[in-house]
Protein backbone atom coordinates (compact mmCIF):
# COMPACT_ATOMS: atom_id res chain seq x y z
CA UNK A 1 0.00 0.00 0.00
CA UNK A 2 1.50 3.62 -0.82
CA UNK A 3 2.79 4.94 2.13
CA UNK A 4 0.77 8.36 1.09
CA UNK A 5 -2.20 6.76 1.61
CA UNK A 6 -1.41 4.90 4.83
CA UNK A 7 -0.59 8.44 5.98
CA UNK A 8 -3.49 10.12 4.82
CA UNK A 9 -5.96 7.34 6.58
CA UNK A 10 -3.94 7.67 9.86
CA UNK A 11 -4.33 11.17 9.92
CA UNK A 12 -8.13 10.77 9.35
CA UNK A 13 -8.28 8.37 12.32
CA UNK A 14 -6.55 10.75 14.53
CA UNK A 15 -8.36 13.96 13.53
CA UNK A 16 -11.81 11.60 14.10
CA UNK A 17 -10.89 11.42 18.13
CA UNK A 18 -12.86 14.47 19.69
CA UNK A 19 -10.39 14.44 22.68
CA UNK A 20 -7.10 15.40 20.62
CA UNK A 21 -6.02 19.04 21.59
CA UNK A 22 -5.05 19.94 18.01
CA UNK A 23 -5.53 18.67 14.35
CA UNK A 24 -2.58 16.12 13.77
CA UNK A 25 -0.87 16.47 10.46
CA UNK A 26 1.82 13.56 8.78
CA UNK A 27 4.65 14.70 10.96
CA UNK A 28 2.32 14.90 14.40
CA UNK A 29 3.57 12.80 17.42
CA UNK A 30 0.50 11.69 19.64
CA UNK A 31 2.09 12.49 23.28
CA UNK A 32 4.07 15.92 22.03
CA UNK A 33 1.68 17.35 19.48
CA UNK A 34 -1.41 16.03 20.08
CA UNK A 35 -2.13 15.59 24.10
CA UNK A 36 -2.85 11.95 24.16
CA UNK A 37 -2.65 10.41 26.87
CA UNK A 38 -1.93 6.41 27.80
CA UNK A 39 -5.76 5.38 27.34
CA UNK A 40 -6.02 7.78 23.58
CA UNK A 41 -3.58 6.14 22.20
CA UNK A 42 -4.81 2.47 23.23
CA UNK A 43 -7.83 3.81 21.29
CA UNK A 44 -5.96 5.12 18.61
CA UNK A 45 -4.21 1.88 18.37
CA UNK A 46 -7.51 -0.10 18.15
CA UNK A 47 -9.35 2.34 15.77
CA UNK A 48 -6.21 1.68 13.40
CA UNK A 49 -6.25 -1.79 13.89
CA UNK A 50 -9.58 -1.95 12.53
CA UNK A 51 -8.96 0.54 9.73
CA UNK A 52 -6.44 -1.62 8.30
CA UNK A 53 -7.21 -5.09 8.99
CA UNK A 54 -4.34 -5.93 10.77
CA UNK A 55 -3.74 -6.99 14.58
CA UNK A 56 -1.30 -4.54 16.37
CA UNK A 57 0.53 -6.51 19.66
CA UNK A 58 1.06 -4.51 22.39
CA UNK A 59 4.83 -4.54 22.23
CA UNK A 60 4.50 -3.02 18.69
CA UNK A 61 1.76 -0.50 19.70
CA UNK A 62 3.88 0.85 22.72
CA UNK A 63 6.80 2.09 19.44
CA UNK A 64 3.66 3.82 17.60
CA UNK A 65 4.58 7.59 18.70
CA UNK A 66 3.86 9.22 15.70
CA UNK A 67 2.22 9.12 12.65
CA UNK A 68 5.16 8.27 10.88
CA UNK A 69 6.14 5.29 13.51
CA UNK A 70 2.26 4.12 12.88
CA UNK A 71 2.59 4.66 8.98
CA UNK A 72 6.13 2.54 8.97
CA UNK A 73 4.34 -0.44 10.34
CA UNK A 74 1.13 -0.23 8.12
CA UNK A 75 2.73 0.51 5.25
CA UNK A 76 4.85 -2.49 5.40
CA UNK A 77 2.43 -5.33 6.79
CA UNK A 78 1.69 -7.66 4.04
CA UNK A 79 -1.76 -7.94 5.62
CA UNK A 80 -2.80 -4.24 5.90
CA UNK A 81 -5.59 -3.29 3.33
């Protein structure tokens, strides 16, 4: 999958939590940029999960601190649609 893409849908999945204390953007980091805090970014981690198909494990989830870290994995899964 293009990496543009998997970094446009991210961004849509982060702009859709009401909670975030600004719009994120392709360089955004979650804890830095955006205010989340431990239990956003489970639910971050979830909502992306189900956006593309793919399981995240929580050792991999802890490394997603960005949308770039996020788009690195989901870009490259074989399984990610």
């Amino acid at each position: 999958m293009p990496r543009g893409v998997v970094v446009e849908r991210i961004v849509d999945v982060v702009n859709s939590i009401k909670s975030c204390k600004n719009n994120a953007t392709p360089d955004s980091y979650f804890v830095r940029d955006l205010g989340m805090d431990s239990l956003q970014r489970k639910q971050l981690v979830q909502m992306l999960s189900d956006e593309f198909c793919v399981r995240v494990e929580n050792e991999v989830a802890d490394k997603f601190v960005s949308v770039e870290t996020a788009a690195t994995f989901f870009s490259s899964h074989p399984k990610a649609r």
